[in-house]
C-alpha atoms as a PDB file:
ATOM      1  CA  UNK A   1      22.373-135.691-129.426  1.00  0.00           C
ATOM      2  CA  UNK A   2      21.952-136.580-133.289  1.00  0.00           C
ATOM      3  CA  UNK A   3      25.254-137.366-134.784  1.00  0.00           C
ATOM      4  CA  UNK A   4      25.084-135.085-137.301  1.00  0.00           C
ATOM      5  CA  UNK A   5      24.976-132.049-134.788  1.00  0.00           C
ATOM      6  CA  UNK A   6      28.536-130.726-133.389  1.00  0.00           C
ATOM      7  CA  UNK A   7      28.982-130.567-129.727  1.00  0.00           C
ATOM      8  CA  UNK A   8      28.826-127.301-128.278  1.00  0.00           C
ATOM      9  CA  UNK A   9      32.257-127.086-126.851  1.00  0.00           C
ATOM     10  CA  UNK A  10      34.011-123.510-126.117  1.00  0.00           C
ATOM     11  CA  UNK A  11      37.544-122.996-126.535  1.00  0.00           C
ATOM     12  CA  UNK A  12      39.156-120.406-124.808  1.00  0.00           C
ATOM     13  CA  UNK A  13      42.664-119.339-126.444  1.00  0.00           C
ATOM     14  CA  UNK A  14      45.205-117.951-124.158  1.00  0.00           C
ATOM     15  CA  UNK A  15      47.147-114.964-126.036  1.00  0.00           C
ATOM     16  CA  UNK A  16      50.266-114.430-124.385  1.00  0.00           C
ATOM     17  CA  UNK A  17      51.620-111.163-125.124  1.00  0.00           C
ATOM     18  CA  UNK A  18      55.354-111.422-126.263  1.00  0.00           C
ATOM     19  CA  UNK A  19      58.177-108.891-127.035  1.00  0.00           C
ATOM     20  CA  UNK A  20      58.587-108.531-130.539  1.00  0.00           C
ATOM     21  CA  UNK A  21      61.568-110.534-131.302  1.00  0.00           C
ATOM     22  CA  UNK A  22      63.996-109.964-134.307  1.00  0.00           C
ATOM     23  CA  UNK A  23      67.162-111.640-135.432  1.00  0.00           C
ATOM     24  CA  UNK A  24      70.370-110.026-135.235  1.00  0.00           C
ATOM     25  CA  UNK A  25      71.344-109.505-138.941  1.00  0.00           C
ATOM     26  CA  UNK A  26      74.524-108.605-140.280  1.00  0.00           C
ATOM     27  CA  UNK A  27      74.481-104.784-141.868  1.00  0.00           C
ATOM     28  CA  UNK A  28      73.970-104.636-145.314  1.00  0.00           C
ATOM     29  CA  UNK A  29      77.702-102.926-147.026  1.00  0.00           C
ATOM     30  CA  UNK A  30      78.072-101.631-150.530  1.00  0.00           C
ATOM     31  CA  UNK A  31      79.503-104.207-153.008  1.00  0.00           C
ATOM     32  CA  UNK A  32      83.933-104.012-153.257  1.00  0.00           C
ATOM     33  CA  UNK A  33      85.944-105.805-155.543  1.00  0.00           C
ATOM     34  CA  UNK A  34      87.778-108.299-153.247  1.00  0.00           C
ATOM     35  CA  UNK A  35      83.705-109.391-152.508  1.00  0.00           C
ATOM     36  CA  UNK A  36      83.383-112.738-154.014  1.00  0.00           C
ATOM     37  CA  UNK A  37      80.253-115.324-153.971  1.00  0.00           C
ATOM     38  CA  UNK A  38      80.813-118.448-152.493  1.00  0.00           C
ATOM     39  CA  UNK A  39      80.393-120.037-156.075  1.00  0.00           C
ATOM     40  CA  UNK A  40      82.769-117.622-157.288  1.00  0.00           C
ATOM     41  CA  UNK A  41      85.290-118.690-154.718  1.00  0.00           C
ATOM     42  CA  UNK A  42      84.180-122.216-155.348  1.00  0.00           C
ATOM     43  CA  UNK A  43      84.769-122.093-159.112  1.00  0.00           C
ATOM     44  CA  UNK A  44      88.482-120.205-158.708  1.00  0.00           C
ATOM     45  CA  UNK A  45      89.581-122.465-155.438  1.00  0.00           C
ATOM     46  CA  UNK A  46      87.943-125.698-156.525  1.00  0.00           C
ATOM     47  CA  UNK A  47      86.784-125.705-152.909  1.00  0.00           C
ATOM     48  CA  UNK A  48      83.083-127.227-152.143  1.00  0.00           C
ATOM     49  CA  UNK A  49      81.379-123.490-151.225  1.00  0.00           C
ATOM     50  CA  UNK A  50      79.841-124.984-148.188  1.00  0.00           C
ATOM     51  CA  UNK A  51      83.475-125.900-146.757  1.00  0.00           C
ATOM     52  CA  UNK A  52      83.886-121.867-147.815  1.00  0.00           C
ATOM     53  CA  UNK A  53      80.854-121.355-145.904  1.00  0.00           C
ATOM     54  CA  UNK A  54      81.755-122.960-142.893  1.00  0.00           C
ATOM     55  CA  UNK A  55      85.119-121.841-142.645  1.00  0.00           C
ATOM     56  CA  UNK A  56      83.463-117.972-142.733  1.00  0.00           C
ATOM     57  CA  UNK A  57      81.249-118.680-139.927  1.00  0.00           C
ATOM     58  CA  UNK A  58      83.998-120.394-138.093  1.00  0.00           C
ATOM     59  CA  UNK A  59      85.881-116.821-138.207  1.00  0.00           C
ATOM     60  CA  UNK A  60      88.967-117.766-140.432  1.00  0.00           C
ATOM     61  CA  UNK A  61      87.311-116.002-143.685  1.00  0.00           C
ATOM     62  CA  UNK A  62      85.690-112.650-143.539  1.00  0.00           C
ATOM     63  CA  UNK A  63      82.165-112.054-144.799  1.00  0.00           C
ATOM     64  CA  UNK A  64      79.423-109.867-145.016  1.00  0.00           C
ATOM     65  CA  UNK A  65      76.386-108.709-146.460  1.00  0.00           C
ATOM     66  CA  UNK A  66      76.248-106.973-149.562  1.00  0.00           C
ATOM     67  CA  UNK A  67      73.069-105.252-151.380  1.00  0.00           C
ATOM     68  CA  UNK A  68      73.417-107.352-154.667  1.00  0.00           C
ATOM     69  CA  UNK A  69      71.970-110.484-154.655  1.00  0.00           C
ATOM     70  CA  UNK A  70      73.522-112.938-153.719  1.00  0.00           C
ATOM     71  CA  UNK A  71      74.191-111.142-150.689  1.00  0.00           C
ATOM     72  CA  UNK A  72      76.251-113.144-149.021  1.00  0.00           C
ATOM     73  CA  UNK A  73      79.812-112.783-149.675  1.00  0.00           C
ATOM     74  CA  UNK A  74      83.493-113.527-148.655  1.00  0.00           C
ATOM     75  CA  UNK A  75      86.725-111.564-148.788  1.00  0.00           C
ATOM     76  CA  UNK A  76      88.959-112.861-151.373  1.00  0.00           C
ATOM     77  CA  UNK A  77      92.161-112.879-150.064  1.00  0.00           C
ATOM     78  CA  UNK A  78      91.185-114.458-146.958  1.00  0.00           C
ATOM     79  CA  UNK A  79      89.752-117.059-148.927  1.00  0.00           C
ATOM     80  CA  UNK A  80      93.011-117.786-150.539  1.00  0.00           C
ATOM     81  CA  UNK A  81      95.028-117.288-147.745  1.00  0.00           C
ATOM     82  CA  UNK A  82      92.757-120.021-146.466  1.00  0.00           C
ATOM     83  CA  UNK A  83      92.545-122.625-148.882  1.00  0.00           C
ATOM     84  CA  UNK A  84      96.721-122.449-148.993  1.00  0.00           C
ATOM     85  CA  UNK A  85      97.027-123.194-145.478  1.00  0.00           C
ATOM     86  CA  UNK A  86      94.030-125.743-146.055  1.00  0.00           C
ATOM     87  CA  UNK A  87      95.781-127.520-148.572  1.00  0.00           C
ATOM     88  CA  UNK A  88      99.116-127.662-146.160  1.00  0.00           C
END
């Protein structure tokens, strides 16, 4: 065969058929005024907002979803209720 032609070579794909899969995702709430950004909390606590973050997701600060961007948010209280015992 002349180098310049490609070998005939058929590739069958296998298609497996999955079940649609989605992430569980937090439901979207309605801004409130104790709602704070993590760079808001970061700014008033002097806290690095992925220490903020982690304590959240660790379950000692609640958070949610909001629909304003940023949507992630934390409850402001619990964030200083937090840093006081973090500084302790």
């Amino acid at each position: 065969m002349p180098h310049h032609q490609k070998p005939n070579i058929t590739c069958e794909l296998l298609f497996v058929q999955k079940e649609a899969y989605t992430m569980p995702a937090l439901p979207v709430n309605p801004t409130e005024p104790t709602d704070f950004t993590l760079r808001q909390a970061e700014a008033l606590t002097g806290i690095d907002y992925k220490d903020i973050y982690d304590a959240a997701m660790a379950g000692h600060i609640r958070h949610r979803r909001v629909d304003q961007a940023p949507t992630f948010r934390v409850h402001w209280p619990d964030v200083l209720t937090w840093a006081a015992a973090r500084s302790s």
